[in-house]
Protein backbone atom coordinates (compact mmCIF):
# COMPACT_ATOMS: atom_id res chain seq x y z
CA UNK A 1 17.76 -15.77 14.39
CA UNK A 2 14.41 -14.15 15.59
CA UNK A 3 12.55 -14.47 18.38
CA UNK A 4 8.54 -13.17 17.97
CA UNK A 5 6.58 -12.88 21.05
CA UNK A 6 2.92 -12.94 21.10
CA UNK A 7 0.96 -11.40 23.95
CA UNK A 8 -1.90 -12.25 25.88
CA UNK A 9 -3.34 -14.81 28.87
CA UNK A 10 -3.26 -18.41 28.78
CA UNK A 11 -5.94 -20.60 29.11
CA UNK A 12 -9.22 -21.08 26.88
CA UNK A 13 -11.17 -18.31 28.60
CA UNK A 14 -9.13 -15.63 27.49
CA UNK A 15 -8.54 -17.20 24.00
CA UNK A 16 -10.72 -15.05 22.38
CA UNK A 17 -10.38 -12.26 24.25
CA UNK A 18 -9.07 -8.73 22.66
CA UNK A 19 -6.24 -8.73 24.36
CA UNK A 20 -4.93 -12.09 22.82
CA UNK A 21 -4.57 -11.19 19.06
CA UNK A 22 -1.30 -11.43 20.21
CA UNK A 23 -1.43 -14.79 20.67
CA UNK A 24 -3.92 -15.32 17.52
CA UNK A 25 -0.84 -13.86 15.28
CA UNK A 26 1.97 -16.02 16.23
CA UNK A 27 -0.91 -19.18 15.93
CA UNK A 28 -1.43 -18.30 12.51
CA UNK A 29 1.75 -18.10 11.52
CA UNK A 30 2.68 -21.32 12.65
CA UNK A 31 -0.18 -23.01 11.35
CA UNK A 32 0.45 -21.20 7.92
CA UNK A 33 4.16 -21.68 7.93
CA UNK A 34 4.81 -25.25 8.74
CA UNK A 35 6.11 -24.60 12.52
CA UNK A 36 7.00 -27.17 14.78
CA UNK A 37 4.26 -28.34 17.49
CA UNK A 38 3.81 -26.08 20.32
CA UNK A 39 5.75 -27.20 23.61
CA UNK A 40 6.85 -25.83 27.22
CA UNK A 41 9.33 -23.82 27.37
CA UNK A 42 10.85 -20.37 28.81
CA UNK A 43 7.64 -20.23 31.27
CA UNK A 44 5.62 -20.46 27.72
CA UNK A 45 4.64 -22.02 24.40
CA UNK A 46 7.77 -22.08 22.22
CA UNK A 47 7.60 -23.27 18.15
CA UNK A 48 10.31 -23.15 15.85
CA UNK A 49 10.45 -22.40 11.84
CA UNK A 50 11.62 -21.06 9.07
CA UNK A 51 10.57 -17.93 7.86
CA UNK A 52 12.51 -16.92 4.53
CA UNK A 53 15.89 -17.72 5.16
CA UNK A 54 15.40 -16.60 8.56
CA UNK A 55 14.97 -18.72 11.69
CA UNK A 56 12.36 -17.44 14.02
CA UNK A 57 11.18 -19.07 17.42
CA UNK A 58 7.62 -18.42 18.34
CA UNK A 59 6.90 -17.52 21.84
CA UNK A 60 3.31 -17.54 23.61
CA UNK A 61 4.55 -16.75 27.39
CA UNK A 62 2.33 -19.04 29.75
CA UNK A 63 2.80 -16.35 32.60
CA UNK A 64 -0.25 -13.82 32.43
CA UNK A 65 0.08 -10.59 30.69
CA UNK A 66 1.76 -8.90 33.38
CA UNK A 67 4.44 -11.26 33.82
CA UNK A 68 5.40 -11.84 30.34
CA UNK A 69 8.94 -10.07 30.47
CA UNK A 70 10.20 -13.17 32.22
CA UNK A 71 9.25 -15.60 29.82
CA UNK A 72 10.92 -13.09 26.73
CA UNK A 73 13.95 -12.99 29.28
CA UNK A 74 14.57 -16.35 29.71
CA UNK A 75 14.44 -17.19 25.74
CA UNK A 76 16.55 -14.79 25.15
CA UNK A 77 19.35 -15.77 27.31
CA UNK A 78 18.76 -19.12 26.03
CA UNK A 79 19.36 -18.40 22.46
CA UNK A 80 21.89 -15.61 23.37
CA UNK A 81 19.69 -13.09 21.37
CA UNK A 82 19.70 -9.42 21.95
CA UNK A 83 16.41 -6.49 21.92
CA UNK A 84 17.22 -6.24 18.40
CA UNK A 85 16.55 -9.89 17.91
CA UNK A 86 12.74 -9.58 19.40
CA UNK A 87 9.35 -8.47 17.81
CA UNK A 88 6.76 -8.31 19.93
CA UNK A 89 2.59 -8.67 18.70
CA UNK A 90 0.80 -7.05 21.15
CA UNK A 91 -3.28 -5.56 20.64
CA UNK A 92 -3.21 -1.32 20.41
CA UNK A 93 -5.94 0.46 21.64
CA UNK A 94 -4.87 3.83 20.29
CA UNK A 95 -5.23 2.39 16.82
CA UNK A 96 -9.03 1.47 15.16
CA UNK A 97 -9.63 -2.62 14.42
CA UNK A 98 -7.60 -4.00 11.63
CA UNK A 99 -4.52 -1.61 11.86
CA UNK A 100 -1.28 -2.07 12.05
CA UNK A 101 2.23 -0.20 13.00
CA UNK A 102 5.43 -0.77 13.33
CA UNK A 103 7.68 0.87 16.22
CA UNK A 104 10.84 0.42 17.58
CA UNK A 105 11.74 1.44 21.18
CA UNK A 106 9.78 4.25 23.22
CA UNK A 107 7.14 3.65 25.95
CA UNK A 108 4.91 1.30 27.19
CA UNK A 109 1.33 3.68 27.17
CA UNK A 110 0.40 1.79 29.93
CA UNK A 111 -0.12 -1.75 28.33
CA UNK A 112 1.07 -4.56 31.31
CA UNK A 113 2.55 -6.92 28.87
CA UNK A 114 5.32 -3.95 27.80
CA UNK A 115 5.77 -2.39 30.99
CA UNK A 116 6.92 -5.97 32.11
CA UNK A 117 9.00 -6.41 28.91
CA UNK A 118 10.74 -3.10 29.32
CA UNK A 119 11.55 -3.88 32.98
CA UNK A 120 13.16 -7.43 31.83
CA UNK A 121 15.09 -6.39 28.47
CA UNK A 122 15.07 -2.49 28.05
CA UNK A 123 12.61 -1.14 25.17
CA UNK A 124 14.83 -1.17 22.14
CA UNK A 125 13.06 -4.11 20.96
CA UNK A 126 10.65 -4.26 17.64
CA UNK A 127 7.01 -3.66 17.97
CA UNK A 128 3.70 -4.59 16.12
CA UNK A 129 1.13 -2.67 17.12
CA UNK A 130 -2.34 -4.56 15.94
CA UNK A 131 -5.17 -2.28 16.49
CA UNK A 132 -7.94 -3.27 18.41
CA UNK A 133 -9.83 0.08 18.84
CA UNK A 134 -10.81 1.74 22.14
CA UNK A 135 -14.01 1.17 23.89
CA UNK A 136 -13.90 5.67 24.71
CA UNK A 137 -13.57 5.78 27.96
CA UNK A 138 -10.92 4.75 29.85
CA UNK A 139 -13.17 3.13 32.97
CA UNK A 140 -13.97 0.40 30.38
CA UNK A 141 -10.29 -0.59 28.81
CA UNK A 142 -10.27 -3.45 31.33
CA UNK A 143 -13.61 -4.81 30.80
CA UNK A 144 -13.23 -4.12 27.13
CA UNK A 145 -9.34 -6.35 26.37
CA UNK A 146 -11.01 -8.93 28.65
CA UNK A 147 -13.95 -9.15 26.59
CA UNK A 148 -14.29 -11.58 23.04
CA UNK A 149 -14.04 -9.98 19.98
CA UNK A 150 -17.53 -9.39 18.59
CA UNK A 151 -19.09 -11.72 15.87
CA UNK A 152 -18.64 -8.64 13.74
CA UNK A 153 -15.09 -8.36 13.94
CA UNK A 154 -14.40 -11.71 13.01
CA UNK A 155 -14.13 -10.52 9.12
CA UNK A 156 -11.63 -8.01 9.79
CA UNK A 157 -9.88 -9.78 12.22
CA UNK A 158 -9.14 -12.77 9.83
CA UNK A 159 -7.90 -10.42 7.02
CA UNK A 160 -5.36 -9.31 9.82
CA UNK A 161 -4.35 -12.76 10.32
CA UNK A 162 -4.15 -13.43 6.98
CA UNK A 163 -2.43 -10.41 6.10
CA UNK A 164 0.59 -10.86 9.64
CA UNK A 165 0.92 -14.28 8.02
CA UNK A 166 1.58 -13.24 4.51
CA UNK A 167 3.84 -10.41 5.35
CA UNK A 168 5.75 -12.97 7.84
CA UNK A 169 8.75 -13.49 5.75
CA UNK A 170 9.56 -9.91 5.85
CA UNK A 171 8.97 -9.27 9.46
CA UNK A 172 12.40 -11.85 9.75
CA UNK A 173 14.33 -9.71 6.92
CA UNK A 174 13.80 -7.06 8.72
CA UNK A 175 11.84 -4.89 6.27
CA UNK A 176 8.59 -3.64 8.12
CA UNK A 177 7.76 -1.48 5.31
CA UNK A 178 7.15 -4.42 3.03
CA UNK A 179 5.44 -6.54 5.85
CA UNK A 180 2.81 -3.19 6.50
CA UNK A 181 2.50 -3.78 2.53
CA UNK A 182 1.74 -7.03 2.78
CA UNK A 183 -1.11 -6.89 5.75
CA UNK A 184 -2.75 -3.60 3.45
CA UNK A 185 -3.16 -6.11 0.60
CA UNK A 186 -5.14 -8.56 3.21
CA UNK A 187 -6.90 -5.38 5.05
CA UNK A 188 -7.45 -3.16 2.44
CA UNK A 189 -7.14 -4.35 -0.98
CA UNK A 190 -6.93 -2.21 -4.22
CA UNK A 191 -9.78 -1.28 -5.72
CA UNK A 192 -10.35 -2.66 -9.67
CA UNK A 193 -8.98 -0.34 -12.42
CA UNK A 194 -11.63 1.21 -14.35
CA UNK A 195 -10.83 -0.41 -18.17
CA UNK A 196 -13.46 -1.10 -20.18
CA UNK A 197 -14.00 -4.06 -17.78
CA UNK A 198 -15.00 -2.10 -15.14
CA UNK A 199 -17.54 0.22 -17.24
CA UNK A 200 -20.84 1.14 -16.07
CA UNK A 201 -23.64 -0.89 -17.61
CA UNK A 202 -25.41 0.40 -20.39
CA UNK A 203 -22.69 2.63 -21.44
CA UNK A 204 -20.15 0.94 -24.33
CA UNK A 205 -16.45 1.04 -23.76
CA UNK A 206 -14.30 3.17 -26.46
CA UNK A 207 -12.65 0.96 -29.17
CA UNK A 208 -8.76 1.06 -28.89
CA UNK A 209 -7.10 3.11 -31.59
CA UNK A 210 -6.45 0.55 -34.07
CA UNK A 211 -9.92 -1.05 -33.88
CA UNK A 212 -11.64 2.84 -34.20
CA UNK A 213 -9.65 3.02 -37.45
CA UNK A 214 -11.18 0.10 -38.80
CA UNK A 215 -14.13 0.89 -37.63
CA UNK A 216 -14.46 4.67 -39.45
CA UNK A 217 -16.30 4.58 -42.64
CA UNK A 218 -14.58 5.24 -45.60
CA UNK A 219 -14.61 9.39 -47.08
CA UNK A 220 -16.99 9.98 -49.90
CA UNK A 221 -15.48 11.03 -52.74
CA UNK A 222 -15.52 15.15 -53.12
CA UNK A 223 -18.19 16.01 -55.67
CA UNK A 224 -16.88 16.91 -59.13
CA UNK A 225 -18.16 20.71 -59.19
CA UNK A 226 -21.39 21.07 -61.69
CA UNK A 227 -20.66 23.13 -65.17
CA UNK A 228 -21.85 26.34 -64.89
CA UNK A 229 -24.93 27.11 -67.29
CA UNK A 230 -24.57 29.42 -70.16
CA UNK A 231 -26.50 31.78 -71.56
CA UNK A 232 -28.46 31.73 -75.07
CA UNK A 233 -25.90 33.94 -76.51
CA UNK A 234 -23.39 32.31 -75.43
CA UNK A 235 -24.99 29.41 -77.64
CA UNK A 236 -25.75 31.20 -80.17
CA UNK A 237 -22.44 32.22 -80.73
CA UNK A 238 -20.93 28.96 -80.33
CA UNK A 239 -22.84 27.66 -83.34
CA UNK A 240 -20.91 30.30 -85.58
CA UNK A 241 -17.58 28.84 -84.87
């Protein structure tokens, strides 16, 4: 069993705020994923699912950002889980909008909802970091988490989503590698190959082998080689014979 936490402030005025995508994660994976209904519980919003094979509660703590180590306590006693059961979605400053790492253990940098975690349940738990960018100076990192995302995040922002949601099953199994695969394909798709379908106009594709064969006219025949011309004498003397 897994428990994932999502971070961020109740309440509709912070709902869009930066410092929710926490929050915005775990919503669109239970919307995606068939959860149950959110309800009350473990000073929070609590849903339950199946991810894979994997069962995975869904926590939104109800208890401000600063607090939010008591609400990941509590549903972890209840469920008997330990660190190594939790992943927590927090927003990253120290990484530009749309990325995304994995970690496991270290410090907090600073961020309330960690420090709080740490203090309730150590720091070997599981991490996505979802980057949100920095606003380059830190005088305005309060102002700036507080603040909505911009109209012109809202593209990026939904591939995240998309991509968190996609790569869920694998966040359960355990394999972050494959769930960091899974948001790239969402965030930052392949380009197109370059086959003839992706040739520049105006300038034909080369036939394939077998249809350049068909293609390829036909050798003339070599010349036969002209007689040579003789001479009168030559003639002449023929006609004595």
């Amino acid at each position: 069993m897994r428990l994932f936490v999502g971070l961020g402030n109740p309440g509709g005025k912070y709902a869009q705020n930066r410092h929710n995508i926490g929050f915005m994660a775990v919503d669109r994976i239970a919307e995606d994923h068939g959860f149950t209904p959110w309800r009350s519980r473990f000073q929070g919003q609590a849903s339950e699912g199946m991810l894979g094979g994997e069962k995975v509660v869904l926590l939104k703590p109800s208890t401000f950002m600063n607090l939010s180590g008591q609400s990941v306590g509590e549903a972890m006693r209840f469920y008997k889980l330990t660190p190594a059961d939790v992943t927590v979605l927090h927003d990253e400053l120290d990484l530009a909008p749309g990325k995304s790492r994995c970690k496991t253990g270290g410090g907090h940098a600073g961020h309330n909802g960690l420090r709080s975690i740490h203090a309730h349940i150590g720091e070997a738990y599981h991490r996505v970091r979802l980057g949100i960018g920095h606003p380059g100076h830190k005088d305005r990192v309060a102002g700036y988490v507080l603040a909505d995302f911009a109209k012109a995040d809202q593209n990026w922002l939904d591939d995240l989503l998309r991509g968190i949601s996609d790569g869920a099953p694998m966040l359960a199994a355990g394999d972050s590698a494959r769930f960091l695969n899974a948001v790239a394909l969402r965030t930052a798709p392949p380009r197109s190959g370059t086959g003839s379908e992706g040739a520049k106009p105006g300038k034909a594709a080369a036939p394939a082998p077998e249809a350049a064969d068909k293609l390829a006219p036909e050798p003339k025949p070599a010349p036969e080689p002209e007689p040579q011309a003789r001479t009168a004498l030559q003639r002449l003397a023929d006609r004595f014979r």
